[in-house]
Every structure is written in structure tokens, then in C-alpha cells.
C-alpha atoms as a PDB file:
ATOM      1  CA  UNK A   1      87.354 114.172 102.050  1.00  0.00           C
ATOM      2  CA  UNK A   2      86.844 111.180 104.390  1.00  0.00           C
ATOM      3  CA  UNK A   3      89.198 108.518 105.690  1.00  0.00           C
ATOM      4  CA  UNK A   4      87.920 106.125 102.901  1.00  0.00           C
ATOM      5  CA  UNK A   5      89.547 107.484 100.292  1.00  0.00           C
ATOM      6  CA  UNK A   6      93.234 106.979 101.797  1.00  0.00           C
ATOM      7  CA  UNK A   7      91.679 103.024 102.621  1.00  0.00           C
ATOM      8  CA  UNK A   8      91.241 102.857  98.756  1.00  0.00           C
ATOM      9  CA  UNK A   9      94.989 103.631  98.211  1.00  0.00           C
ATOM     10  CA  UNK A  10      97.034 100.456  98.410  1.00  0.00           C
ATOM     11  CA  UNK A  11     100.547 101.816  98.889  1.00  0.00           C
ATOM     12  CA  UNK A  12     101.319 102.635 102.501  1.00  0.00           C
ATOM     13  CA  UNK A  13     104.002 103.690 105.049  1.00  0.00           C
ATOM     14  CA  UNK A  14     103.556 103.154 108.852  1.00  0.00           C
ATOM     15  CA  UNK A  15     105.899 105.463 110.653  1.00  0.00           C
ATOM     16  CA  UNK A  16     106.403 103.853 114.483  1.00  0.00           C
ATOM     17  CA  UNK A  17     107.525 101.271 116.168  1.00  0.00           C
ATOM     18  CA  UNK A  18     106.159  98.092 113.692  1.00  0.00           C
ATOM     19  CA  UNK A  19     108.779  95.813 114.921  1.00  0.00           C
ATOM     20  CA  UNK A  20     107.438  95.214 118.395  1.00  0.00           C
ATOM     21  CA  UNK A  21     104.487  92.685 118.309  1.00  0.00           C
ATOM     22  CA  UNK A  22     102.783  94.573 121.650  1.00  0.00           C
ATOM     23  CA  UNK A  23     102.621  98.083 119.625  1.00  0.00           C
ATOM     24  CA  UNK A  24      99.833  99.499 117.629  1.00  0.00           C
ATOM     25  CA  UNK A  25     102.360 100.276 114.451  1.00  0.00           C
ATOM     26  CA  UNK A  26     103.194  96.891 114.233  1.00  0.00           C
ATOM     27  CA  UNK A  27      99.324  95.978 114.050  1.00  0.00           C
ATOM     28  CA  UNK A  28      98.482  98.148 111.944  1.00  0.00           C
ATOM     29  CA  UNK A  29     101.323  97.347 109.873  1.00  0.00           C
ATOM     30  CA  UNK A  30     100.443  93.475 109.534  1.00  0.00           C
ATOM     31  CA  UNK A  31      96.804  93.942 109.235  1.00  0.00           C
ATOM     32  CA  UNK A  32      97.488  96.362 106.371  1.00  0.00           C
ATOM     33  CA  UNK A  33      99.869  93.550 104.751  1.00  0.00           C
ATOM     34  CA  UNK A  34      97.158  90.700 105.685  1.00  0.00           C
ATOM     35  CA  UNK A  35      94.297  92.418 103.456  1.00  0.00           C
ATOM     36  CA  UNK A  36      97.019  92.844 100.139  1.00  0.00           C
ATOM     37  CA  UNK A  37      98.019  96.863 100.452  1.00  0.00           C
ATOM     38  CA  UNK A  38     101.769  97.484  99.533  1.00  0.00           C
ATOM     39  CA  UNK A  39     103.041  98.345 103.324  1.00  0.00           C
ATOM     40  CA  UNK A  40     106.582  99.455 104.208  1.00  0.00           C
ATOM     41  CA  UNK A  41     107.020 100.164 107.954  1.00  0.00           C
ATOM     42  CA  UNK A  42     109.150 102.713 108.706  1.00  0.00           C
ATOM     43  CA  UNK A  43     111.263 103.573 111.886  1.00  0.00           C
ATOM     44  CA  UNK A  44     114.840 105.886 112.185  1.00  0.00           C
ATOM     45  CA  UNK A  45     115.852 103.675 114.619  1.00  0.00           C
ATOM     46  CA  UNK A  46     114.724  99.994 113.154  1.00  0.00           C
ATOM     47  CA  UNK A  47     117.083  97.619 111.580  1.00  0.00           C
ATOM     48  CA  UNK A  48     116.067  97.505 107.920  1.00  0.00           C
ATOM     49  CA  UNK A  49     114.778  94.094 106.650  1.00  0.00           C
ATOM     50  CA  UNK A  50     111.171  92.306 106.504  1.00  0.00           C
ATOM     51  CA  UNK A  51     109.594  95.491 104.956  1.00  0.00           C
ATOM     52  CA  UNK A  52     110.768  97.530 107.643  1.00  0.00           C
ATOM     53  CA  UNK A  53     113.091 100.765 106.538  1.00  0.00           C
ATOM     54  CA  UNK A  54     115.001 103.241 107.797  1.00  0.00           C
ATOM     55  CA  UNK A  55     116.007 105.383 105.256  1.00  0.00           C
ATOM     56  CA  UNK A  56     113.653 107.209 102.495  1.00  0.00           C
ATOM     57  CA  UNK A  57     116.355 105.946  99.732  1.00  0.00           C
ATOM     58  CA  UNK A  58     115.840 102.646 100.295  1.00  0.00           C
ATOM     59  CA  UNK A  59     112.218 102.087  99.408  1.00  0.00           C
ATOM     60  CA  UNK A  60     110.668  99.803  97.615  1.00  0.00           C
ATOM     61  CA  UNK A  61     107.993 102.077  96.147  1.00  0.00           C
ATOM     62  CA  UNK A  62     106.189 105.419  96.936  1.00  0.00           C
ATOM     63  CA  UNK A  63     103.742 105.426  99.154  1.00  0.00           C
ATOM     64  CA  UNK A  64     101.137 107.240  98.848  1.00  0.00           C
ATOM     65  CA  UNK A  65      99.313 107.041 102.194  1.00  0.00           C
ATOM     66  CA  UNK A  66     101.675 108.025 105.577  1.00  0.00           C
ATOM     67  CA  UNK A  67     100.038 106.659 108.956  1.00  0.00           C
ATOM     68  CA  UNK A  68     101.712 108.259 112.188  1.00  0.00           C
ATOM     69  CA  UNK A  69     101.821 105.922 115.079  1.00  0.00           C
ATOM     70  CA  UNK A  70     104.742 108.540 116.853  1.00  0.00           C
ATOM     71  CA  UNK A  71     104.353 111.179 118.994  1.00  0.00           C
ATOM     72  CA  UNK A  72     103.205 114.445 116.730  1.00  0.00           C
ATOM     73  CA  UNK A  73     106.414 116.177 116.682  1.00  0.00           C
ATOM     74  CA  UNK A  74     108.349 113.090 115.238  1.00  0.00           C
ATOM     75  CA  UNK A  75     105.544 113.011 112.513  1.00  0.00           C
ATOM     76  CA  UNK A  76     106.356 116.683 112.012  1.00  0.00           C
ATOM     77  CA  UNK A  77     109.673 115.912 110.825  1.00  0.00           C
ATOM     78  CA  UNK A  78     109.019 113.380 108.667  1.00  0.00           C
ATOM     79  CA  UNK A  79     106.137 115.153 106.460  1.00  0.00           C
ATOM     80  CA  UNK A  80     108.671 117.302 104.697  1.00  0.00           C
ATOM     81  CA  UNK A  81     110.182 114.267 103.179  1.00  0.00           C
ATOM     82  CA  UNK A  82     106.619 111.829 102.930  1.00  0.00           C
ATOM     83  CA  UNK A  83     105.225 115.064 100.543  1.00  0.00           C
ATOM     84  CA  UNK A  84     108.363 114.603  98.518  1.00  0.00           C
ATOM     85  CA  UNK A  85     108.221 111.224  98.372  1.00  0.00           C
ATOM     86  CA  UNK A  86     104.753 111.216  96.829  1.00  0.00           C
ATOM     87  CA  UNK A  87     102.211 111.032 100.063  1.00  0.00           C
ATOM     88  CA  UNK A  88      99.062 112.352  99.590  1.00  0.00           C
ATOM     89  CA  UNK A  89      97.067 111.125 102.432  1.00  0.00           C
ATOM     90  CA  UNK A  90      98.332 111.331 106.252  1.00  0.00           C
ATOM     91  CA  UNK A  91      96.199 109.153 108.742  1.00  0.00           C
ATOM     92  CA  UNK A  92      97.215 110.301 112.174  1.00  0.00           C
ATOM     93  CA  UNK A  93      96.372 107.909 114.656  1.00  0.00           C
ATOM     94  CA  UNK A  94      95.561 109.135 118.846  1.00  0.00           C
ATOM     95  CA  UNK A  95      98.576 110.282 120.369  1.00  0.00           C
ATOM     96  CA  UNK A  96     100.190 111.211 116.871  1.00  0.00           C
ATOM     97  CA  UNK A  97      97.966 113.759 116.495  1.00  0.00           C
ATOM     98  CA  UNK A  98      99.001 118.176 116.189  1.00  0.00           C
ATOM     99  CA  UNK A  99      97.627 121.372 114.818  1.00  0.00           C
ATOM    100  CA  UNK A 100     100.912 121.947 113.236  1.00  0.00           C
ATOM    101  CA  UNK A 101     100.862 118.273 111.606  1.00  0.00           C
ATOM    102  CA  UNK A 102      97.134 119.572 109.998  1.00  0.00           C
ATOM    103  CA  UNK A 103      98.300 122.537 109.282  1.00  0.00           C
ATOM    104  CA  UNK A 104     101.271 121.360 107.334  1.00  0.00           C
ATOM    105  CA  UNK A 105      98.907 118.921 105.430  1.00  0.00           C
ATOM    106  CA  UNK A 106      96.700 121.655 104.889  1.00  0.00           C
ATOM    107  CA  UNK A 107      99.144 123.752 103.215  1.00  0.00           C
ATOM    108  CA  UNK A 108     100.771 121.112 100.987  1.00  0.00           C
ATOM    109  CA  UNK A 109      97.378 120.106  99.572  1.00  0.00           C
ATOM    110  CA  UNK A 110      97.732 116.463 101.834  1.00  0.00           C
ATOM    111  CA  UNK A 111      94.645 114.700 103.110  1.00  0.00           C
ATOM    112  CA  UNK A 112      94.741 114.518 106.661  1.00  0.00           C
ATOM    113  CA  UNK A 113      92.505 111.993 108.996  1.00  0.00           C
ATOM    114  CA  UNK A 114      92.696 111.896 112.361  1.00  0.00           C
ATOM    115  CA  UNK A 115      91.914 108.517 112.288  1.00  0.00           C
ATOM    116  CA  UNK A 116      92.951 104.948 113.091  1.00  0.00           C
ATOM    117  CA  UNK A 117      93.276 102.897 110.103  1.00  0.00           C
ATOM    118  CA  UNK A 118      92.487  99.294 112.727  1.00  0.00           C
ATOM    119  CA  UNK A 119      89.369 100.937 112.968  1.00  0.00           C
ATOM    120  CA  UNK A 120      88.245 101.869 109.439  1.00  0.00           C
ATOM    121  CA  UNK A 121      89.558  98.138 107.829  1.00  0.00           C
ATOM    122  CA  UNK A 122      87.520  96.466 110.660  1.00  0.00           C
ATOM    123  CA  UNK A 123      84.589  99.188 109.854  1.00  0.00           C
ATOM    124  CA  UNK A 124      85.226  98.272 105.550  1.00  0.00           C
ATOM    125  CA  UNK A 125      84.626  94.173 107.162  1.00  0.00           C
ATOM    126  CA  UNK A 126      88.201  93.648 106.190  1.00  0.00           C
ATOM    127  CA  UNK A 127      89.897  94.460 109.565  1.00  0.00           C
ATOM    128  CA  UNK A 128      91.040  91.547 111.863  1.00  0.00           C
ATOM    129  CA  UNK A 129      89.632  93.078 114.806  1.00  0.00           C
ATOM    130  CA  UNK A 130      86.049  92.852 116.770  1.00  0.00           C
ATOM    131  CA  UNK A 131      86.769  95.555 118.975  1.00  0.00           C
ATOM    132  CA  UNK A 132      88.734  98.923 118.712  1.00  0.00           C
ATOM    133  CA  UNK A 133      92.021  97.755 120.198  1.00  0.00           C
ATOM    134  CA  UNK A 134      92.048 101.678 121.402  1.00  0.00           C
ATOM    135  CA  UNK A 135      89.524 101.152 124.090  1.00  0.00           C
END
């Protein structure tokens, strides 16, 4: 199992802080939008509107890929609910990263990447970037 095959999925959730132009969440978030996959941000704390949610009710679809850009034991809580939801792939980007989040994947049958999804669009020649914005 490799990173690509959450790429191929077009339905995705960012969980972080997408509102804030200077974050990676929200770049990920628009470059994700800007190459035509579904993408709902997500943040407990973020007013809802402009594809950004902050309940699991109010969603406009499934998603099927979860990318954490939160520190690992916020991602932890959230699983529980992504796995119910329908997520079957978990990109976990640096900094979101936890044995217990792998784990947890591993035992509910969930991809997990540690991975950043900038990265692999800009490594597919769809990404918006010319260097890794992690650097």
C-alpha cells in the first residue's frame, strides 16, 4: 500500500487549521480543491462555511481519505468518528504523526501514510509547488 492510492481517491477531509492562509492545512486544503478532489476542511473550533466544517453531521459527503495537519493526539480523537464516517485512508502529515494513530489504523483495516499530500500532488505533476514547502 503506497500513498498513491489515497491520491487516486477524490473525496477528502483536512483536519487543521485550513482557515489561516500562513498554515499548511489551509494549503493543502486549496491545492487539493485547485486539482478537482471533493475537499471539506475540517476544524472543532472553525466557523462553518466555504467548505470548512465543524461538525461530522453537517457534511456534504463522506470522505474517504482523512489528512491530519494537528498535533497526533487531536488526530487520535477524531479517527473513531473518520472510520465511521467512511475513511479508509489516513495521510498523516510531520508533526501529526503517533504510534497509537498507526496502530489504530492498523487495527481498523485503514491505510495509513505518513506522508504529506503537497508533496505527492507536486510529485503526480499536479501539485502547485516547486519545492517541499516542509523544508
Amino acid at each position: 500500500m503506497n500513498i498513491e492510492q489515497a491520491m487516486d481517491e477524490r473525496r477528502w477531509m483536512v483536519l487543521g487549521n485550513v482557515t489561516a492562509p500562513d498554515k499548511v492545512a489551509h494549503q493543502i486544503f486549496r491545492a487539493l480543491q485547485d486539482h478537482g478532489y471533493e475537499v471539506v476542511g475540517f476544524h472543532p473550533k472553525a466557523i462553518s462555511g466555504e467548505g470548512v466544517y465543524n461538525d461530522w453531521t453537517k457534511l456534504p459527503f463522506n470522505p474517504v481519505v482523512l489528512d491530519l495537519v494537528v498535533r497526533p493526539e487531536v488526530g487520535l480523537e477524531f479517527l473513531a468518528d473518520a472510520v465511521k464516517a467512511g475513511v479508509r485512508f489516513v495521510v498523516a502529515q510531520p508533526g501529526a504523526r503517533s504510534e497509537a494513530i498507526r496502530s489504530f489504523c492498523e487495527e481498523h483495516h485503514v491505510g495509513y501514510f505518513e506522508s504529506c499530500a503537497l508533496v505527492a500532488l507536486r510529485e503526480r505533476g499536479r501539485g502547485p509547488l516547486t519545492e517541499n514547502p516542509l523544508e
